[in-house]
PDB file of N, CA and C in Angstrom:
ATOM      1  N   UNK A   1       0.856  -1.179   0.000  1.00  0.00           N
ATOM      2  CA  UNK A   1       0.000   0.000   0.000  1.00  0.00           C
ATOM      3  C   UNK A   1       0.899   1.238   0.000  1.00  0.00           C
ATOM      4  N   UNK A   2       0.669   2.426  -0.835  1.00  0.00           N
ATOM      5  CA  UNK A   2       1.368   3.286  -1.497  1.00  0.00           C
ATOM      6  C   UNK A   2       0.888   4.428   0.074  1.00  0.00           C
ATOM      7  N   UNK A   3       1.557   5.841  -0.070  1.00  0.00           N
ATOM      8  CA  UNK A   3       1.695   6.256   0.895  1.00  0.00           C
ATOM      9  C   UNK A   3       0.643   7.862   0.476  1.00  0.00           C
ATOM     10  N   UNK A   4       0.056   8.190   2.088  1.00  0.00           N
ATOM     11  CA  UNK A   4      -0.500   9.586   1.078  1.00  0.00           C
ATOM     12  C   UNK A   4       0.488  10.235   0.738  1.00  0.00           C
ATOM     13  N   UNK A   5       1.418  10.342   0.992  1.00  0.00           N
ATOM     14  CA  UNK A   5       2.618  11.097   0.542  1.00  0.00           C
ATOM     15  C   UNK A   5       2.858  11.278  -0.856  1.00  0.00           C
ATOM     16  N   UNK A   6       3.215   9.456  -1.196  1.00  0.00           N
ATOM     17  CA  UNK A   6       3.072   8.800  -2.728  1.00  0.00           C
ATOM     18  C   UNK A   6       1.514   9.356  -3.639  1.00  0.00           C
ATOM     19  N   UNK A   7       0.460   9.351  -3.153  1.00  0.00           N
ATOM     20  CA  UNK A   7      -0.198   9.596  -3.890  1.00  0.00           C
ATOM     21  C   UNK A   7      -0.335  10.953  -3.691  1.00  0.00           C
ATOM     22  N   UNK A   8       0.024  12.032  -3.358  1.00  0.00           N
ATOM     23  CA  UNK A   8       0.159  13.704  -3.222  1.00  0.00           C
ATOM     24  C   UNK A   8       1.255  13.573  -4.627  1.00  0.00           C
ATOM     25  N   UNK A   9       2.624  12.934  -4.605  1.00  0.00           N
ATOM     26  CA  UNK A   9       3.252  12.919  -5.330  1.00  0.00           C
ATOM     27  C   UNK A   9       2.842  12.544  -6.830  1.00  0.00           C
ATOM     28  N   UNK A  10       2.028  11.893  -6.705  1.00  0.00           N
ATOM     29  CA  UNK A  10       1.350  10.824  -8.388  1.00  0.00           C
ATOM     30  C   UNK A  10       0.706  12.545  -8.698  1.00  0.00           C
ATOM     31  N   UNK A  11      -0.439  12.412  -7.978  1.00  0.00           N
ATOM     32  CA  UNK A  11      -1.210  13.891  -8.340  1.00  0.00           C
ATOM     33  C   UNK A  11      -0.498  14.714  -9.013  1.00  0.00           C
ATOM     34  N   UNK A  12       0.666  15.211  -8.388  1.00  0.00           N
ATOM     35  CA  UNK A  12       1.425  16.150  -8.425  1.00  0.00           C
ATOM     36  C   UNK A  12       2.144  16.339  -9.868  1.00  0.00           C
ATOM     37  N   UNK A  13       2.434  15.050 -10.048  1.00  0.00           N
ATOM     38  CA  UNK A  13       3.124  14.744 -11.425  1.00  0.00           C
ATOM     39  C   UNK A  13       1.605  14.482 -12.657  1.00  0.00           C
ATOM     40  N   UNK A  14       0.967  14.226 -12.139  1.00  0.00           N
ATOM     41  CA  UNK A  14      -0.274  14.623 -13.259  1.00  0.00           C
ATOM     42  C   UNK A  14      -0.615  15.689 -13.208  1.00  0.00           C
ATOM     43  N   UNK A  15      -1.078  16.714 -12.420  1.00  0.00           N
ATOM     44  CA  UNK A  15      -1.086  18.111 -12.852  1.00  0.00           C
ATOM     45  C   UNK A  15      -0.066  18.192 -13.501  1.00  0.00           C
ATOM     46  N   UNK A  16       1.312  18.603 -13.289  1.00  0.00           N
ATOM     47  CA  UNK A  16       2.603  18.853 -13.934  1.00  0.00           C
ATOM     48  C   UNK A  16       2.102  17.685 -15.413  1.00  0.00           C
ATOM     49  N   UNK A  17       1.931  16.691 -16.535  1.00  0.00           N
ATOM     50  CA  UNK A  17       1.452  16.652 -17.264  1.00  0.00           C
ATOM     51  C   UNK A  17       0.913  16.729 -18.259  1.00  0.00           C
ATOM     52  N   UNK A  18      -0.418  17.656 -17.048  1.00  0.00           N
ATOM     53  CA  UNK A  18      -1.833  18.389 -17.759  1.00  0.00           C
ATOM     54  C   UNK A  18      -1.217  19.405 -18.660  1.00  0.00           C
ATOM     55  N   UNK A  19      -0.639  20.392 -17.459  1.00  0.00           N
ATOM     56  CA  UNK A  19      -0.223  21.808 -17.604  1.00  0.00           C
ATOM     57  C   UNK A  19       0.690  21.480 -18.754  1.00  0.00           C
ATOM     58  N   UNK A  20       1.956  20.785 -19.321  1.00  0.00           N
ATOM     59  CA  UNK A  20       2.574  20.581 -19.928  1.00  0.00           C
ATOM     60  C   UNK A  20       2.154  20.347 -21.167  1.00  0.00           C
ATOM     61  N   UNK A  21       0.719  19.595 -21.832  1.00  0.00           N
ATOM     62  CA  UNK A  21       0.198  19.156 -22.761  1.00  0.00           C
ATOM     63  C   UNK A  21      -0.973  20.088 -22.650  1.00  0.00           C
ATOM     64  N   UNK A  22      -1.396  21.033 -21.723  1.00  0.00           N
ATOM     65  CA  UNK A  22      -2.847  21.901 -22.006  1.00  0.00           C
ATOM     66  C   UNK A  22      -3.750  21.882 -23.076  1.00  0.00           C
ATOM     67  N   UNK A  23      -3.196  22.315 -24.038  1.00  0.00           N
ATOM     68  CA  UNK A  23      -3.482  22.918 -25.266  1.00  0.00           C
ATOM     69  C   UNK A  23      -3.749  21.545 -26.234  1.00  0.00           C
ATOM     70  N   UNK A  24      -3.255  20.612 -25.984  1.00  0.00           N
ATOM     71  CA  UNK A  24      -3.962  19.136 -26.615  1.00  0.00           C
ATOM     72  C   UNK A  24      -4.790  18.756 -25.662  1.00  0.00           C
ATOM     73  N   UNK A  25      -4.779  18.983 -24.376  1.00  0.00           N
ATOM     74  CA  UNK A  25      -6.253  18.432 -23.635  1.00  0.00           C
ATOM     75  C   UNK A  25      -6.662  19.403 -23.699  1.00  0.00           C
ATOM     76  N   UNK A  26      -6.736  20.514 -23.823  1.00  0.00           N
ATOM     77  CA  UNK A  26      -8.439  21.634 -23.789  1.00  0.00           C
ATOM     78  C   UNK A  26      -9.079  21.056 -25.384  1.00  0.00           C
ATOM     79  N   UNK A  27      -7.964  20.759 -26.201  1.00  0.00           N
ATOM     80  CA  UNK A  27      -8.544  20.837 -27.639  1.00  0.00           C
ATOM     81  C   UNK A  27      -9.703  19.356 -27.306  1.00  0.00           C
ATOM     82  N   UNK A  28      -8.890  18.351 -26.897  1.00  0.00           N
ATOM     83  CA  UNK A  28     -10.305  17.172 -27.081  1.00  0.00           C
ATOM     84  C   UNK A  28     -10.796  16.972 -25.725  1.00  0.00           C
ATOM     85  N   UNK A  29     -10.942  18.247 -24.533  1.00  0.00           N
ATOM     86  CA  UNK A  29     -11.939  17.664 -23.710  1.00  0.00           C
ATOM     87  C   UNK A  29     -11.949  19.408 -23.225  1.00  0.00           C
ATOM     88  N   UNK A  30     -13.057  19.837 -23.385  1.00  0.00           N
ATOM     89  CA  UNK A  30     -13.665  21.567 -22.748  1.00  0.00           C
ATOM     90  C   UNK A  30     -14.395  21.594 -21.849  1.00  0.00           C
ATOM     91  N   UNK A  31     -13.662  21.090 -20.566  1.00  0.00           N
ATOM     92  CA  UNK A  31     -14.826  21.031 -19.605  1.00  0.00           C
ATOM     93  C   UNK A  31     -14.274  21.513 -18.583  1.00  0.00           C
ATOM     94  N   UNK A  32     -14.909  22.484 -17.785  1.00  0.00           N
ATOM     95  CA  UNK A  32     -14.943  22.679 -16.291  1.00  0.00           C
ATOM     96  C   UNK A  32     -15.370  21.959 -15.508  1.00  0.00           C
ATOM     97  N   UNK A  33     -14.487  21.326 -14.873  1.00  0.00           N
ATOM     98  CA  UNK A  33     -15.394  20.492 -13.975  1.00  0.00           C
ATOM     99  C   UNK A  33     -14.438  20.466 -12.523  1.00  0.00           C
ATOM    100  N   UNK A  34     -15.774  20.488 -11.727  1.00  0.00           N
ATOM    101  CA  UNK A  34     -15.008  19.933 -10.120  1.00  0.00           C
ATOM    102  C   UNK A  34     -14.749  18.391  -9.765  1.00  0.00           C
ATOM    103  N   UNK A  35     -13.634  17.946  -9.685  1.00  0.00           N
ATOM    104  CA  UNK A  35     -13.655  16.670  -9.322  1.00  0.00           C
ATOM    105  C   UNK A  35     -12.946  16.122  -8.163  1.00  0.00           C
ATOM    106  N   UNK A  36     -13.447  14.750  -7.527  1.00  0.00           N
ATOM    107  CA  UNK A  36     -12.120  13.868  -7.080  1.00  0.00           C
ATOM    108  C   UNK A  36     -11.680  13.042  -6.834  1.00  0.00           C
ATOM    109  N   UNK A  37     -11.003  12.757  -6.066  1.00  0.00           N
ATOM    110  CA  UNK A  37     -10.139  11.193  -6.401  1.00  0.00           C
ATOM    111  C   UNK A  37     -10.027  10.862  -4.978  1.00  0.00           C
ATOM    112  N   UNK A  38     -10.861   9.669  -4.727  1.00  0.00           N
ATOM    113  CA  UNK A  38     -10.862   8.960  -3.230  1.00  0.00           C
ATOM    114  C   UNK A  38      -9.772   7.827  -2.959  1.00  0.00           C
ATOM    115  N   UNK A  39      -9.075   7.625  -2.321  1.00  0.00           N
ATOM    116  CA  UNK A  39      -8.222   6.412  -2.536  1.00  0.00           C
ATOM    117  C   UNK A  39      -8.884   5.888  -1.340  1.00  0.00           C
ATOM    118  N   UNK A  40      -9.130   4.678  -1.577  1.00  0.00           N
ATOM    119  CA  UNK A  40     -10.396   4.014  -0.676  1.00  0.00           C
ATOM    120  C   UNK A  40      -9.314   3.181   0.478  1.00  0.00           C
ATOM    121  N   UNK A  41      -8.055   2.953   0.219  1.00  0.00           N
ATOM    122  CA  UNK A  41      -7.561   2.180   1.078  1.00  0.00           C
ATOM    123  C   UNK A  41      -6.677   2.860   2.554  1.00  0.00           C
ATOM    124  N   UNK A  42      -6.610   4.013   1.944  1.00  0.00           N
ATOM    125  CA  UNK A  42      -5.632   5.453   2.670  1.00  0.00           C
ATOM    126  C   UNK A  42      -7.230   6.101   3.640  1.00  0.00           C
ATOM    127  N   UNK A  43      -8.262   6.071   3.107  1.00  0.00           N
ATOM    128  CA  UNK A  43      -9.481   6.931   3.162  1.00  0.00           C
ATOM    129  C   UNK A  43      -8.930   8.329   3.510  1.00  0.00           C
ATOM    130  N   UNK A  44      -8.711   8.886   2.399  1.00  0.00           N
ATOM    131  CA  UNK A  44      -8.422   9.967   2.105  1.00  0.00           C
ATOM    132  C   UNK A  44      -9.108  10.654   0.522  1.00  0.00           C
ATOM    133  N   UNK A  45      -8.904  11.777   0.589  1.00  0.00           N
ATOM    134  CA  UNK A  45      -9.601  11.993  -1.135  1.00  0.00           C
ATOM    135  C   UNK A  45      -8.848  13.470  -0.839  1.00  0.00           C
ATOM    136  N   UNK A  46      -8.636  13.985  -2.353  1.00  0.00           N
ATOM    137  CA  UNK A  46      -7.898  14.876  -3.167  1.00  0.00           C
ATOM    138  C   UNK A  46      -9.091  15.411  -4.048  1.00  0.00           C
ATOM    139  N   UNK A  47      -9.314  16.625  -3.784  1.00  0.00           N
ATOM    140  CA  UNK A  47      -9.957  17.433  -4.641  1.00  0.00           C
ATOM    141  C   UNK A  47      -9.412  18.135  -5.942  1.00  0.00           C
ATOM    142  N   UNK A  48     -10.336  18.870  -7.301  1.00  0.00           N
ATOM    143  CA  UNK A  48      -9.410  19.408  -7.675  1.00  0.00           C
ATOM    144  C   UNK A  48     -10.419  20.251  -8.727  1.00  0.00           C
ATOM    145  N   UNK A  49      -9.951  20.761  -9.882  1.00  0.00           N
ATOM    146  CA  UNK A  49     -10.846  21.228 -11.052  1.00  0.00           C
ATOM    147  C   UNK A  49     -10.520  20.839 -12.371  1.00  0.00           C
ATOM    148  N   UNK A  50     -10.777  20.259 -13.192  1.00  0.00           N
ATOM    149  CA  UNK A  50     -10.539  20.225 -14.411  1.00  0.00           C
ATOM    150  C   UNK A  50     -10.986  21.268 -15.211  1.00  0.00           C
ATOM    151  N   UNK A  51      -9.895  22.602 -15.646  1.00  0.00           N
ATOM    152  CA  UNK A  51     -10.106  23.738 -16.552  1.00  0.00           C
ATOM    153  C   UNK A  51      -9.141  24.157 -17.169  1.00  0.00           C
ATOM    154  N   UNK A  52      -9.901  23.994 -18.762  1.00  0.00           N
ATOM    155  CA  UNK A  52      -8.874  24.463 -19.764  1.00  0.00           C
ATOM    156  C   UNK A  52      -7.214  23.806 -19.597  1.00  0.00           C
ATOM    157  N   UNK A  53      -8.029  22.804 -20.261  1.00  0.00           N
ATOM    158  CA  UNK A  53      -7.171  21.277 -19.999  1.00  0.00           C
ATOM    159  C   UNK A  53      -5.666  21.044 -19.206  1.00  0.00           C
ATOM    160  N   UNK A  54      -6.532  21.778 -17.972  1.00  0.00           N
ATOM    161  CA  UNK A  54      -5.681  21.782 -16.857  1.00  0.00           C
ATOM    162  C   UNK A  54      -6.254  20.879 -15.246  1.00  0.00           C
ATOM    163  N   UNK A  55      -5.387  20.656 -14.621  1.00  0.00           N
ATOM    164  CA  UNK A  55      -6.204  19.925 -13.246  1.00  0.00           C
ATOM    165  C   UNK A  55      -5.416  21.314 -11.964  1.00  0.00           C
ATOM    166  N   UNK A  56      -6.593  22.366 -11.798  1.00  0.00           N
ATOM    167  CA  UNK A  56      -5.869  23.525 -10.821  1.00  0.00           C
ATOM    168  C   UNK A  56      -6.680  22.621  -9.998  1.00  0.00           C
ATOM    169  N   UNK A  57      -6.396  24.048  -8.892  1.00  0.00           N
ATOM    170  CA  UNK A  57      -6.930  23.658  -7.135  1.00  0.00           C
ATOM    171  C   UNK A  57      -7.030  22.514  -6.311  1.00  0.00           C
ATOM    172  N   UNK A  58      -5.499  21.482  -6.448  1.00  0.00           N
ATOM    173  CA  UNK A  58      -5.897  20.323  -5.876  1.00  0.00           C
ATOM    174  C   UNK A  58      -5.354  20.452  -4.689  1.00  0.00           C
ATOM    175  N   UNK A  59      -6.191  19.819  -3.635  1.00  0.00           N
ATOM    176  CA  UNK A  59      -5.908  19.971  -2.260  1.00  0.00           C
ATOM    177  C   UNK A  59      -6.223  18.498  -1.618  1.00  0.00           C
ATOM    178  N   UNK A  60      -6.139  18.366  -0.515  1.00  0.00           N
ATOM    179  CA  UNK A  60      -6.098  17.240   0.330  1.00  0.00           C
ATOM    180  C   UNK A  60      -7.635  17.246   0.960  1.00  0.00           C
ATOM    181  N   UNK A  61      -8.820  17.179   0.246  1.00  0.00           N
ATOM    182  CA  UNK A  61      -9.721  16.959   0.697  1.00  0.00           C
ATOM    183  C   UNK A  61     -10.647  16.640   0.224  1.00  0.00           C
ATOM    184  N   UNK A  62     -12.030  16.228   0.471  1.00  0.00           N
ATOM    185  CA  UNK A  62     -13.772  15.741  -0.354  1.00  0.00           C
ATOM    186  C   UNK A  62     -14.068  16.946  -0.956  1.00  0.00           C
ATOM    187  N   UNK A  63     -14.908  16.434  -1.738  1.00  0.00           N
ATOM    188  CA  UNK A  63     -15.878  17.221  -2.126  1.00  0.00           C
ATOM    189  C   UNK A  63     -17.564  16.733  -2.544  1.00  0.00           C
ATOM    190  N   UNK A  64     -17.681  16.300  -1.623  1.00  0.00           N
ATOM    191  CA  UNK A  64     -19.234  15.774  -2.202  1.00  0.00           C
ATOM    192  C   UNK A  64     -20.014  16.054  -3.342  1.00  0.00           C
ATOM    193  N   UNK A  65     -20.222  17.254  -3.695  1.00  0.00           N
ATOM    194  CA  UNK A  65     -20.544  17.719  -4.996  1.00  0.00           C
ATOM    195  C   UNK A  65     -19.896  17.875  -6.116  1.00  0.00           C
ATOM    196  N   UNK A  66     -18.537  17.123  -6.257  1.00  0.00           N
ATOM    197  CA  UNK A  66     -17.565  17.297  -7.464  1.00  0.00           C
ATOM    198  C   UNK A  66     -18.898  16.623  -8.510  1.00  0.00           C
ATOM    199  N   UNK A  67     -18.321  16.909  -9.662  1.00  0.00           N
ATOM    200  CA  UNK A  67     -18.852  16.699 -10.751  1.00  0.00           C
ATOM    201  C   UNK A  67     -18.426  15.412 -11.290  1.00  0.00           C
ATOM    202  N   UNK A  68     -17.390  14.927 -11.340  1.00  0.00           N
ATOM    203  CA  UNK A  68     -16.539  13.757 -11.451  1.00  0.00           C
ATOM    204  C   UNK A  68     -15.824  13.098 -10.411  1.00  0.00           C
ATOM    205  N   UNK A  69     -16.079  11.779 -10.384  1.00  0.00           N
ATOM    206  CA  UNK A  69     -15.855  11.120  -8.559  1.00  0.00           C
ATOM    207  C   UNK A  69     -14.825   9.477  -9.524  1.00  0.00           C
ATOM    208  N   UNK A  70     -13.640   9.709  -8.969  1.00  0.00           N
ATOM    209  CA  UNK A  70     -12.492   8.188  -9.443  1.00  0.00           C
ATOM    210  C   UNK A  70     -12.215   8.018  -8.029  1.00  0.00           C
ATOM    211  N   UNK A  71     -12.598   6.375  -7.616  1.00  0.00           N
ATOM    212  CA  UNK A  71     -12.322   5.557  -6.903  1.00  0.00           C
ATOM    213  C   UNK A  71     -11.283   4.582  -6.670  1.00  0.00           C
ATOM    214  N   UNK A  72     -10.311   4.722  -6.254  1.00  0.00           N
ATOM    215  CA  UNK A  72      -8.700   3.769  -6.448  1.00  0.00           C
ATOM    216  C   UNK A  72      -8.612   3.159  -5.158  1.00  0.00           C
ATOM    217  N   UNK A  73      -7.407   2.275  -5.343  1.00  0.00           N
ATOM    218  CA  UNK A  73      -6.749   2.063  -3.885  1.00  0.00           C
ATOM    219  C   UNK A  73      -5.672   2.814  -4.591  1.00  0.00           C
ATOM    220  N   UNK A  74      -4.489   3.032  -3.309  1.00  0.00           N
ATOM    221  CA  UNK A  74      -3.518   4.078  -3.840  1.00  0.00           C
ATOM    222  C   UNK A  74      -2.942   3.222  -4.644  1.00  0.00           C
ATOM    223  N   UNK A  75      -2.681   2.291  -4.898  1.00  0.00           N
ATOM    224  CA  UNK A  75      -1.496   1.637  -5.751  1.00  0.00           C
ATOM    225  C   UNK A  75      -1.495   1.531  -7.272  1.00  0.00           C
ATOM    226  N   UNK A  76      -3.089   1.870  -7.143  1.00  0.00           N
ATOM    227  CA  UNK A  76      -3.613   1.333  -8.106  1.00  0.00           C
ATOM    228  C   UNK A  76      -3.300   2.933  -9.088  1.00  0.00           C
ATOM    229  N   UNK A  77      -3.960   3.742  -8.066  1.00  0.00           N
ATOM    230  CA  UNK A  77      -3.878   5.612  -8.824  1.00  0.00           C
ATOM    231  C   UNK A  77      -2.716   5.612  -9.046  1.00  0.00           C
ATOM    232  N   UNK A  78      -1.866   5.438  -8.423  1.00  0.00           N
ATOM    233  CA  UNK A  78      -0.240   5.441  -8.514  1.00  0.00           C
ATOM    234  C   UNK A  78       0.476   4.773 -10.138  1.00  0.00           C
ATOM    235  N   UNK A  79      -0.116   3.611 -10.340  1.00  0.00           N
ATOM    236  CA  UNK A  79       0.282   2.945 -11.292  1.00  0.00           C
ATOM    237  C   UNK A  79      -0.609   3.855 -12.573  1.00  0.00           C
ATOM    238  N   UNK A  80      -1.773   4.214 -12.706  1.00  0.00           N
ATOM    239  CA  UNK A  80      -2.437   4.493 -13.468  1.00  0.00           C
ATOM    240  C   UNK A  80      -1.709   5.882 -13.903  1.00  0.00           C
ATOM    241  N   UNK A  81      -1.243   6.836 -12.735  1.00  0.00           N
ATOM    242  CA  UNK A  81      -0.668   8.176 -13.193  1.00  0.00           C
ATOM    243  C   UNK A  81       0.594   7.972 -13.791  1.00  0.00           C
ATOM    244  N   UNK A  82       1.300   6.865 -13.288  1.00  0.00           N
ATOM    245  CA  UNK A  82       2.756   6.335 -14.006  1.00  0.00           C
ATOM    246  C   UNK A  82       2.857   5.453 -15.609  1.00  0.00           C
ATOM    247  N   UNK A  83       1.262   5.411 -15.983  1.00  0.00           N
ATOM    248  CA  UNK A  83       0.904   4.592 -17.069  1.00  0.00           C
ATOM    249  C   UNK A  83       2.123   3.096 -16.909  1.00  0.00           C
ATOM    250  N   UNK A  84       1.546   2.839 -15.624  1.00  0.00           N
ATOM    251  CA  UNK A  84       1.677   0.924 -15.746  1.00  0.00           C
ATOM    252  C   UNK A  84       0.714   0.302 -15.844  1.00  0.00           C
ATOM    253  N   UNK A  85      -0.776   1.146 -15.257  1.00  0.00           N
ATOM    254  CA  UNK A  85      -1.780   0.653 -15.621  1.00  0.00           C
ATOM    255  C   UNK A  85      -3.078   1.163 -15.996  1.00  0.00           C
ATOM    256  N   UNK A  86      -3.189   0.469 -17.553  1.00  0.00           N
ATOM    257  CA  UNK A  86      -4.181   0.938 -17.879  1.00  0.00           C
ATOM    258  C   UNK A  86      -5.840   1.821 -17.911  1.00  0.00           C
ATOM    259  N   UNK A  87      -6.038   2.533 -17.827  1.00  0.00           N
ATOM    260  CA  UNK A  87      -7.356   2.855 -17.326  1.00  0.00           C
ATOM    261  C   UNK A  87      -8.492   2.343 -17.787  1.00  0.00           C
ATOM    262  N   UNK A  88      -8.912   2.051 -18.963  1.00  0.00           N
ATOM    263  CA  UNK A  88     -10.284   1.408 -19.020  1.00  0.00           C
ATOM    264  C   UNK A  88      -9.849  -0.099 -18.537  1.00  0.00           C
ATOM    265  N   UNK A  89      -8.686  -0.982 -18.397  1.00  0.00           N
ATOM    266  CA  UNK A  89      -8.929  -2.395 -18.302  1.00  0.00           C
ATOM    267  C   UNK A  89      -8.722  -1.770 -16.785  1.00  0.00           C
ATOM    268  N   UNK A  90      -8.463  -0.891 -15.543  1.00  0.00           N
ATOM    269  CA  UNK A  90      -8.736  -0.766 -14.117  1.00  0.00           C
ATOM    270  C   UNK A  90     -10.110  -0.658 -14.290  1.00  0.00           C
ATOM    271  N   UNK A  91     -11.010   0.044 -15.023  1.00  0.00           N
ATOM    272  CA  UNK A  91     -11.916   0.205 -15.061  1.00  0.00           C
ATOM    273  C   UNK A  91     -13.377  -0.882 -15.089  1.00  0.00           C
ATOM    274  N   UNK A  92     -12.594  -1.744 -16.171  1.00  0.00           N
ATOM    275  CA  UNK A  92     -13.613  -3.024 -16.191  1.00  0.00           C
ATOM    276  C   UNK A  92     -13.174  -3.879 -15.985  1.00  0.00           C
ATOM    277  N   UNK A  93     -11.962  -4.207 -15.490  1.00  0.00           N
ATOM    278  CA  UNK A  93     -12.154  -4.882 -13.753  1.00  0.00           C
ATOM    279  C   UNK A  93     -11.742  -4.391 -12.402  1.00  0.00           C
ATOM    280  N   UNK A  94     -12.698  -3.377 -12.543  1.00  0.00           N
ATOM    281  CA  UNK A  94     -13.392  -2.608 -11.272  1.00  0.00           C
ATOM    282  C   UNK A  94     -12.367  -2.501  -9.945  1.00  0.00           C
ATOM    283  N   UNK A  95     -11.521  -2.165 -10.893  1.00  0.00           N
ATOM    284  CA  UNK A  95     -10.200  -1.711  -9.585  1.00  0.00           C
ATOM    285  C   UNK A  95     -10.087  -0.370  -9.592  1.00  0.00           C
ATOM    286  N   UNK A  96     -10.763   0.574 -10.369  1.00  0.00           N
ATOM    287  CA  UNK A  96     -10.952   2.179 -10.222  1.00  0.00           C
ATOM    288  C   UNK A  96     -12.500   1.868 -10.456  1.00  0.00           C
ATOM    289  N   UNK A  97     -13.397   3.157 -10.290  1.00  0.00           N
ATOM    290  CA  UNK A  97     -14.502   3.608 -10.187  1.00  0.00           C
ATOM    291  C   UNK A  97     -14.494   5.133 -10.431  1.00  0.00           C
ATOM    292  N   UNK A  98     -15.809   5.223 -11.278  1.00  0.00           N
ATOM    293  CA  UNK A  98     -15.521   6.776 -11.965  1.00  0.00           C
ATOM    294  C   UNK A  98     -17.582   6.872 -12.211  1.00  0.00           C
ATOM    295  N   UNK A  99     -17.731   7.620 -11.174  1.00  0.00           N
ATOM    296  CA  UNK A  99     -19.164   8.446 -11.007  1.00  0.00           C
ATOM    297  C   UNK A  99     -18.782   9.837 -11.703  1.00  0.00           C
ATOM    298  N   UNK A 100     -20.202   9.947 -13.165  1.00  0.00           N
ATOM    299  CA  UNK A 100     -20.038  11.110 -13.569  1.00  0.00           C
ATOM    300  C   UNK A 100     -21.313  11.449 -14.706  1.00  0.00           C
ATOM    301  N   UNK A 101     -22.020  12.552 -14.769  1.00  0.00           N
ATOM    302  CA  UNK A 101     -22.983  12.208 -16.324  1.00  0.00           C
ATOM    303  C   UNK A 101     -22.542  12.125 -17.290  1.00  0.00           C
ATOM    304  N   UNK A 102     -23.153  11.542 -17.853  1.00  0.00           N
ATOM    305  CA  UNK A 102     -22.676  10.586 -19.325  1.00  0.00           C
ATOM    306  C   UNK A 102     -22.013  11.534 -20.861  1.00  0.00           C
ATOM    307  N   UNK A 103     -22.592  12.883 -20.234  1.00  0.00           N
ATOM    308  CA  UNK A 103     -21.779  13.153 -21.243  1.00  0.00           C
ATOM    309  C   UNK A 103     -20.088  13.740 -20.713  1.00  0.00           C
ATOM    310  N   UNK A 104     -20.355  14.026 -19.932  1.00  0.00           N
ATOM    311  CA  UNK A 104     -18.620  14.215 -18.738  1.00  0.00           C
ATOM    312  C   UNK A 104     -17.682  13.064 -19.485  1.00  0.00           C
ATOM    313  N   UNK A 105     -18.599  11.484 -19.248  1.00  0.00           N
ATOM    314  CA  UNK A 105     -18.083  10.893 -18.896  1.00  0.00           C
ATOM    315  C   UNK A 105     -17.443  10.361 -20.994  1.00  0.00           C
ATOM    316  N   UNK A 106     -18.354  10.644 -21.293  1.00  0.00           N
ATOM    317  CA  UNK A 106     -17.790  10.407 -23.536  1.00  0.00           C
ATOM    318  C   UNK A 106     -16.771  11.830 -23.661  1.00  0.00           C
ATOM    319  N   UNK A 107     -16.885  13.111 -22.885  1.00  0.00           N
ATOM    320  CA  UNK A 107     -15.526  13.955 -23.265  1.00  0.00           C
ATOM    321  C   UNK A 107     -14.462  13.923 -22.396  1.00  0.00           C
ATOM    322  N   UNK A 108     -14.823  12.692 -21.154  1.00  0.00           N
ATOM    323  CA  UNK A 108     -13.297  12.405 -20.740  1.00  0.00           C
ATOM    324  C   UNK A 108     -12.821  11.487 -21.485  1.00  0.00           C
ATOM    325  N   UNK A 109     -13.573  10.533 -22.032  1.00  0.00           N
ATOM    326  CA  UNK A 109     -12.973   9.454 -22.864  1.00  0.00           C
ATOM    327  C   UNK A 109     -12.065   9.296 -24.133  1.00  0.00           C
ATOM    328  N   UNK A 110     -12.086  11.063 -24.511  1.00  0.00           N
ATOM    329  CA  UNK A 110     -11.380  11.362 -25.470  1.00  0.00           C
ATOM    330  C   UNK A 110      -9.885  11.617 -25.022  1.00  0.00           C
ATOM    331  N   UNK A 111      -9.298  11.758 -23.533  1.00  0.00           N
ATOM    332  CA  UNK A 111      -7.927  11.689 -22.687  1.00  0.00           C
ATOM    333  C   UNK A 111      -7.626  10.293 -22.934  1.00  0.00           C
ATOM    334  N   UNK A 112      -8.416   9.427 -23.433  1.00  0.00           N
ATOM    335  CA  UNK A 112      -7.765   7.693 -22.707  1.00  0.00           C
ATOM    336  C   UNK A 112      -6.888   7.809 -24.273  1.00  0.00           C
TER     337      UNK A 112
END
């Protein structure tokens, strides 16, 4: 089991990323959105925003009303931000979880 430390760090290096490629993620995904990322095994969660294909305001906390909700254990977020592991095959076999409306959820699909 990965550390909150480790997963502050994963985050960290995916914003750094975002910001780096912006301008190819605003082009195939235009969304504002509040989101976040629970690591179910730490029980902890990381808030943040997805704008202008950037991930600002991430902090060390919930947000009940995010707009977009990803469910990990840390090892798992960890591997996924390091691309060791895949996201739709975490996805369908249900080792991440991703609450969101459906159309959120076809203009995030254009990042995979």
């Amino acid at each position: 089991m990965a550390s909150v430390d480790d997963c502050r760090a994963a985050l960290a290096r995916l914003t750094a990323n975002l910001a780096a490629n912006a301008e190819e993620v605003r082009d195939k995904v235009k969304v504002d959105r509040r989101m976040v990322c629970r690591v179910t095994d730490l029980r902890i969660a990381f808030r943040g925003r997805l704008r202008d294909g950037e991930l600002v305001d991430v902090a060390e906390e919930d947000d009940p009303d995010a707009h977009i909700t990803l469910a990990a254990e840390s090892d798992d977020l960890i591997a996924m931000v390091d691309g060791k592991l895949d996201f739709l095959q975490a996805l369908a076999s249900r080792r991440v979880r991703v609450s969101a409306n459906p159309f959120d959820l076809i203009k995030l699909r254009k990042l995979l």
